[in-house]
Protein backbone atom coordinates (compact mmCIF):
# COMPACT_ATOMS: atom_id res chain seq x y z
CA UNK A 1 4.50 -6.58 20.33
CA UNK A 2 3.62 -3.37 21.03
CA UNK A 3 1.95 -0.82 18.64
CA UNK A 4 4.23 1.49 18.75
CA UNK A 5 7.23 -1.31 18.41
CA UNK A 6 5.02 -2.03 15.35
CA UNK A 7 5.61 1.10 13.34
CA UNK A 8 9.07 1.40 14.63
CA UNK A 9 9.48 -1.93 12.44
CA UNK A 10 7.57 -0.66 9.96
CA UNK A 11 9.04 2.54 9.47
CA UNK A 12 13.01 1.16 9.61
CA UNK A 13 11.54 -1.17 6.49
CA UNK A 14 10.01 1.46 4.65
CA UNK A 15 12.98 2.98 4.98
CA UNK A 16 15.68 0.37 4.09
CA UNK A 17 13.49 0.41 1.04
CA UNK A 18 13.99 4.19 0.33
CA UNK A 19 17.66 3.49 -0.21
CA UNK A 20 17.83 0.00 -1.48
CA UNK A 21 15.68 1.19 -4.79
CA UNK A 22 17.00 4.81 -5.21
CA UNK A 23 20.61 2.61 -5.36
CA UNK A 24 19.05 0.43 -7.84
CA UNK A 25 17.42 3.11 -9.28
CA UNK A 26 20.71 5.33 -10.01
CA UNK A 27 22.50 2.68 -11.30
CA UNK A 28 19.98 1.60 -14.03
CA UNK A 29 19.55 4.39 -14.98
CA UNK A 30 23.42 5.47 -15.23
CA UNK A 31 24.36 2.40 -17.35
CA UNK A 32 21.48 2.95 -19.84
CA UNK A 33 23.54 5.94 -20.98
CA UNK A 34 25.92 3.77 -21.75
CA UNK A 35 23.86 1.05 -23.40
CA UNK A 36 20.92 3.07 -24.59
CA UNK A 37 18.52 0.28 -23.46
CA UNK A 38 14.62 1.79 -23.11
CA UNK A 39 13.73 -1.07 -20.65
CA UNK A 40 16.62 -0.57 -18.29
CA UNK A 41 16.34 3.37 -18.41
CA UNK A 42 12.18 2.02 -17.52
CA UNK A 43 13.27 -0.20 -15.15
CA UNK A 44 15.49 2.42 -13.30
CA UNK A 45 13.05 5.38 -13.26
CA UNK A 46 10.72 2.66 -11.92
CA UNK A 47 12.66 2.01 -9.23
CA UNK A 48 13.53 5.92 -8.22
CA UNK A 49 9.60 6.40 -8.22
CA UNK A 50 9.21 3.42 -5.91
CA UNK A 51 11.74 4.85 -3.87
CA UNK A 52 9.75 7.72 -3.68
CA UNK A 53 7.02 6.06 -2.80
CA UNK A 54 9.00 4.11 -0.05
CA UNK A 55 9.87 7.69 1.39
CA UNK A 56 5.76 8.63 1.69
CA UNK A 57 5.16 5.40 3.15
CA UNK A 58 7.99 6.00 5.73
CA UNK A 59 6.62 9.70 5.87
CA UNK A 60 3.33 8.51 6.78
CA UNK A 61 3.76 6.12 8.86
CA UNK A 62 5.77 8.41 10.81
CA UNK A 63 2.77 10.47 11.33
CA UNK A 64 0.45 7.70 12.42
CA UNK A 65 2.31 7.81 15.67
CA UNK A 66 1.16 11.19 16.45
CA UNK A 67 -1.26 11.59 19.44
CA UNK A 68 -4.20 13.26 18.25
CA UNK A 69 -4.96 17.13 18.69
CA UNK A 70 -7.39 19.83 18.74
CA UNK A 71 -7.13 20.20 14.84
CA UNK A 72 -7.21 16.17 14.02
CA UNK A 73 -9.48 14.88 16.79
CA UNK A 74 -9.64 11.53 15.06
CA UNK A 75 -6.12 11.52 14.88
CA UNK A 76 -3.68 10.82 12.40
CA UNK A 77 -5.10 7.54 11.14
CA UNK A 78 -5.68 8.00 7.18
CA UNK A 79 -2.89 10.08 6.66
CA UNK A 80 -1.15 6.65 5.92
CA UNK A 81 -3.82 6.35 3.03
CA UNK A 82 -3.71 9.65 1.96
CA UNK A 83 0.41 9.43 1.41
CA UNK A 84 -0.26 6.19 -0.56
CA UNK A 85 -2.63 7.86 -2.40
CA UNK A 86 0.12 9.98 -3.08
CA UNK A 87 2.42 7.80 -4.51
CA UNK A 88 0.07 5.88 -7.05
CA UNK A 89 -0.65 9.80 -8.33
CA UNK A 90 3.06 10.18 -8.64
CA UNK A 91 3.64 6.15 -10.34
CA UNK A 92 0.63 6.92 -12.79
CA UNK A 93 2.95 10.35 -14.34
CA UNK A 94 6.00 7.60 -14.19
CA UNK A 95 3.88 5.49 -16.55
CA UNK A 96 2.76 8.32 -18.92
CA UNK A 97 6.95 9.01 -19.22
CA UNK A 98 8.01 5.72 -19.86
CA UNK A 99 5.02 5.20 -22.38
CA UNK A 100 5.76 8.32 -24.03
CA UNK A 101 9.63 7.58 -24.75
CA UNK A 102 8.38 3.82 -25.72
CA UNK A 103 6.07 5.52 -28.57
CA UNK A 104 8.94 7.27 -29.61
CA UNK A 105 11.53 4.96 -29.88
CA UNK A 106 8.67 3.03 -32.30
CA UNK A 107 8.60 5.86 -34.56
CA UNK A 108 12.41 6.56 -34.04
CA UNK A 109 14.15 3.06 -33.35
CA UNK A 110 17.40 3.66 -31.44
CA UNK A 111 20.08 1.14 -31.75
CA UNK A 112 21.10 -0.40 -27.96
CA UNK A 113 24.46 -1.77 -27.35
CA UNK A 114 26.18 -4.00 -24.79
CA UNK A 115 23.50 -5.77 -24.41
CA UNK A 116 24.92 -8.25 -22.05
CA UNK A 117 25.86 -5.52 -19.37
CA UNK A 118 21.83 -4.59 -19.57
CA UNK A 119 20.67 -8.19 -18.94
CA UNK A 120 22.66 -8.73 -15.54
CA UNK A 121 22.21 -5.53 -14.48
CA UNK A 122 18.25 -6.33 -14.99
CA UNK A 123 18.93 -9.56 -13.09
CA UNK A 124 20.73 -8.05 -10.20
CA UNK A 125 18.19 -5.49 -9.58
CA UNK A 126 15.37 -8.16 -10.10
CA UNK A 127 16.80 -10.31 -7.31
CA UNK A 128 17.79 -7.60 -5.19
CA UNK A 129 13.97 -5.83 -5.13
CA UNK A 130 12.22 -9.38 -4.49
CA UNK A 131 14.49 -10.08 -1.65
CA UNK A 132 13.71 -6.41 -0.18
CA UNK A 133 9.89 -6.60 -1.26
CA UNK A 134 9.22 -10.13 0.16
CA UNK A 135 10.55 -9.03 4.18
CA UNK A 136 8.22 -5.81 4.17
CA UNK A 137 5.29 -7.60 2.49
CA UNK A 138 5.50 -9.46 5.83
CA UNK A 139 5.52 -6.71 8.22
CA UNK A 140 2.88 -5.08 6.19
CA UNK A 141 0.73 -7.82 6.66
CA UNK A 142 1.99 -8.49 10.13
CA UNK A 143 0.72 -5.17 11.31
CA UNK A 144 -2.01 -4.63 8.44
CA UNK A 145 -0.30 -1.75 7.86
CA UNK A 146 -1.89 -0.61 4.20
CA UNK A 147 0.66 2.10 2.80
CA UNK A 148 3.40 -0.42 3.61
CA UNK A 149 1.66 -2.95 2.15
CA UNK A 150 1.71 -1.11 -1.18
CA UNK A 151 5.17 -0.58 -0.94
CA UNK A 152 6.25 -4.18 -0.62
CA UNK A 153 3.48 -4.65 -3.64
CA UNK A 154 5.69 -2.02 -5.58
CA UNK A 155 9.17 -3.50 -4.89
CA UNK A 156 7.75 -6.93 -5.84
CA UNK A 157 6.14 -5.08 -9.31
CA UNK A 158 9.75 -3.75 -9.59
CA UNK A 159 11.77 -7.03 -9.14
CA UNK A 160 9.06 -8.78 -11.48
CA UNK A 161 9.41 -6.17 -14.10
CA UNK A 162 13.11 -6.08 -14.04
CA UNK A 163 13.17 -9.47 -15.03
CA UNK A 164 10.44 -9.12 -17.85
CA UNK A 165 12.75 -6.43 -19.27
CA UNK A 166 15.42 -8.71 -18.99
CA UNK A 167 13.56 -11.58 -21.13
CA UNK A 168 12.57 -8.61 -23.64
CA UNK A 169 16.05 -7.78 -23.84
CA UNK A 170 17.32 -11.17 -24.33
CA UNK A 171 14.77 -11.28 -27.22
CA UNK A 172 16.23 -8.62 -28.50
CA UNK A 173 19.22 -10.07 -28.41
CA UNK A 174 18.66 -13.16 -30.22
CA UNK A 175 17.48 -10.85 -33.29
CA UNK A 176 13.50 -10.24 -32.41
CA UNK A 177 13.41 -6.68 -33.36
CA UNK A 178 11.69 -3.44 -31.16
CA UNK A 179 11.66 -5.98 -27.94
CA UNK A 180 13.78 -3.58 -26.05
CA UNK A 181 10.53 -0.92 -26.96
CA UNK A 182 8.51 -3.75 -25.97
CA UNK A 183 10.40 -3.91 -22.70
CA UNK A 184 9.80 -0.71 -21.70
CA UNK A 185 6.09 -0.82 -22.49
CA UNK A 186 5.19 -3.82 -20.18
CA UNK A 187 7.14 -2.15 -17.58
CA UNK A 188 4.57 1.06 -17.87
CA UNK A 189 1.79 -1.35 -17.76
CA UNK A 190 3.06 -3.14 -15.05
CA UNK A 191 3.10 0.96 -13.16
CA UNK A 192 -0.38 1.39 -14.18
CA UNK A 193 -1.65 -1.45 -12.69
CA UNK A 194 -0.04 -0.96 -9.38
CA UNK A 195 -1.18 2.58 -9.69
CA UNK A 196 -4.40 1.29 -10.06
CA UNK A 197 -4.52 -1.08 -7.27
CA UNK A 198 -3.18 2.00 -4.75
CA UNK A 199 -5.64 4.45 -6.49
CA UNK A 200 -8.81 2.01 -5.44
CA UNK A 201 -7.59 1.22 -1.99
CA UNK A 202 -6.42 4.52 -0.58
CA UNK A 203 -9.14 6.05 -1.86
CA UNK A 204 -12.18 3.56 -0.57
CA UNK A 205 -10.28 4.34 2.86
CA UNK A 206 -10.47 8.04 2.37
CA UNK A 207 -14.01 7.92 1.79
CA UNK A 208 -14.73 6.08 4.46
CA UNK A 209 -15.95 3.16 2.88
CA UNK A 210 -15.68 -0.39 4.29
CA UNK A 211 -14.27 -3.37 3.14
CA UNK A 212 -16.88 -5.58 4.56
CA UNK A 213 -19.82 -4.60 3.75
CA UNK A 214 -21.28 -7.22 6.00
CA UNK A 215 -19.44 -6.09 9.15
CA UNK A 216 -22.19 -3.95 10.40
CA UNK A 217 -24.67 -7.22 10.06
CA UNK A 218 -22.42 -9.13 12.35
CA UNK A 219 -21.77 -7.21 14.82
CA UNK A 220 -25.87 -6.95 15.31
CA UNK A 221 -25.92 -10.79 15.30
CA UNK A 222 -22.83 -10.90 17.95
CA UNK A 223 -24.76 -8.22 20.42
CA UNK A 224 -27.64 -10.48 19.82
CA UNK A 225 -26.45 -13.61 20.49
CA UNK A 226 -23.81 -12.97 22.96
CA UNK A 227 -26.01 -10.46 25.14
CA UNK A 228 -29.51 -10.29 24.08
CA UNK A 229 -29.82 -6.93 22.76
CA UNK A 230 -30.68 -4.80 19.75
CA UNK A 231 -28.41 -2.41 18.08
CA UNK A 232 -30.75 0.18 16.01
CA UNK A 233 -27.80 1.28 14.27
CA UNK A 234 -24.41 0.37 13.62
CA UNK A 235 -21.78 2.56 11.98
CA UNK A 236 -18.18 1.48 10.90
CA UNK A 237 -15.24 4.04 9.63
CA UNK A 238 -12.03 2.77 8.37
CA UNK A 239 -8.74 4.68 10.02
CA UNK A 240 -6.08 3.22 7.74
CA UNK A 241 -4.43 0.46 9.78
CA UNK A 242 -7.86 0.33 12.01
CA UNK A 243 -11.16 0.99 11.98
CA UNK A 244 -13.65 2.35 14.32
CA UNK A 245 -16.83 0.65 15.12
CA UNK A 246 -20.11 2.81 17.06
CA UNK A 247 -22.60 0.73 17.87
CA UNK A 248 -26.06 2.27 19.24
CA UNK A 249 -27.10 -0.23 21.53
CA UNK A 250 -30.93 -0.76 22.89
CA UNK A 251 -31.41 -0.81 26.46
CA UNK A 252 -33.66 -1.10 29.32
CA UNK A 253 -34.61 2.71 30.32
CA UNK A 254 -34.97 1.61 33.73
CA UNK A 255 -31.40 0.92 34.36
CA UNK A 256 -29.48 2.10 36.77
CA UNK A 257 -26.42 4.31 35.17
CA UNK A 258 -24.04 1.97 36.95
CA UNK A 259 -26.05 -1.10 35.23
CA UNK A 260 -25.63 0.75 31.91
CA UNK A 261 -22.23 1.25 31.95
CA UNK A 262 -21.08 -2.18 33.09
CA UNK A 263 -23.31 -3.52 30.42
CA UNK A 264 -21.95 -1.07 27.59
CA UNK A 265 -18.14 -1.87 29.00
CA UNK A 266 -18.76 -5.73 28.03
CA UNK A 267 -20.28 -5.40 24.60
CA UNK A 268 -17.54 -3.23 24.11
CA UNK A 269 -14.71 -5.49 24.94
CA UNK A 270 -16.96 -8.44 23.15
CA UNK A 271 -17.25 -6.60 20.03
CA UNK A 272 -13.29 -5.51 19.77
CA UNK A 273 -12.18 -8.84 20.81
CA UNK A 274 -14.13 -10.69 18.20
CA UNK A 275 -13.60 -8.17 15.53
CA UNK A 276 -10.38 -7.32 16.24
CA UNK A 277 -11.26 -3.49 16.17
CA UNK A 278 -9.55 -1.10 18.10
CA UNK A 279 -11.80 1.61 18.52
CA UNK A 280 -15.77 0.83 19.82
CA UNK A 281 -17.82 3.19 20.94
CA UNK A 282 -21.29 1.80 22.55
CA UNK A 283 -23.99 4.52 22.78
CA UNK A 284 -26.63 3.29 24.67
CA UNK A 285 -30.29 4.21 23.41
CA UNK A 286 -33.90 3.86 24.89
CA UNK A 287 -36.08 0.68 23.46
């Protein structure tokens, strides 16, 4: 498949998302008015932040597709990091809210009522945000696409905390008093975590840092081995869903410039195909 098939899939998942948890979303949050439950009025503002999130992911990924110009000659590679980066910023104030309100209702109990309505409305929206987050955790990783990624990571933190607030509530309900409280405070850990997780990866991106650390190291022993040549220098940079590799390359001054570029052409193709990187550049350099 095509890349550009590739975010088209992408894109209509982070999408379906966008709607799928603000629905979710509204309606937990509308029937704990009604019920006064802390963990489903978590669980819902949860889900309208993840929806939020959903719409960056969708936002950026919609700008990866842009061909590259004057002002962004490297393109618009890490603006999918950048928008996830984003979203854990936004998840991480989410967290201090719920917290906040959980402190208080410790200090100020608040009774909860109907507590049955607020247990299958916690299992609905559990099932329902698995289901969604399980199909775009595999076109994330399908496509390696890294903002998407943490949106399927979200929906699945969203369907697993709806169902711990439903087994705090069901505590609750058999007489096992502040679990409702209790409820709500997992589900801000569970936030922070993810936020976390986001923070740490968008971020290494942004800076430019790379995964494997060792990458460099084998890409000298492939040039090596495959071609008999030295690389004095090897530099990788992460683009978000790709990374760039340029590889100085040692070489025989005495070449012809025909010679040289034939020879650059196939350590180029060598290195993507075995690294699966998109982007080499070979600069050829005197012994």
């Amino acid at each position: 498949m095509s890349k550009y098939l590739a975010f088209e899939e992408g894109k209509k998942a982070a999408w379906i998302s966008v709607w799928t948890l603000l629905g979710i979303g509204v309606a937990e949050v509308v029937i704990s008015t009604t019920t006064g439950s802390l963990t489903l009025l978590a669980d819902g503002l949860d889900s309208l932040a993840d929806s939020l999130v959903s719409f960056i992911v969708w936002f950026g990924i919609t700008m990866i597709q842009k061909p590259r110009s004057t002002l962004f000659n490297y393109g618009y590679g890490k603006i999918e990091s950048f928008a996830a980066f984003i979203a854990a910023v936004v998840v991480i104030v989410l967290g201090i809210f719920i917290a906040y309100h959980a402190y208080e209702r410790l200090i100020h109990p608040v009774e909860t009522t109907n507590p049955e309505i607020t247990m299958i409305t916690l299992l609905a929206a559990g099932a329902i945000s698995l289901h969604r987050a399980f199909r775009v955790r595999s076109i994330a990783k399908k496509y390696n696409l890294i903002s998407l990624n943490l949106d399927a990571k979200n929906s699945i933190k969203d369907g697993s905390a709806s169902f711990v607030g439903f087994g705090s509530v069901l505590a609750g309900y058999f007489g096992i008093p502040y679990m409702d409280t209790v409820g709500g405070l997992i589900i801000a850990g569970y936030i922070f975590f993810m936020a976390y997780v986001a923070l740490r990866e968008s971020t290494l991106v942004l800076l430019d840092a790379v995964n494997n650390p060792h990458l460099g190291t084998e890409i000298t022993k492939h040039v090596h081995e495959e071609f008999q040549l030295y690389t004095s220098d090897v530099r990788i940079r992460p683009l978000g869903h790709t990374i760039e590799a340029h590889v100085n390359v040692k070489l025989d001054p005495t070449l012809t410039l025909e010679d040289t570029l034939k020879i650059s052409n196939e350590v180029k193709t060598s290195i993507a195909d075995k690294f699966k990187i998109k982007d080499v550049v070979i600069i050829p350099v005197t012994s």
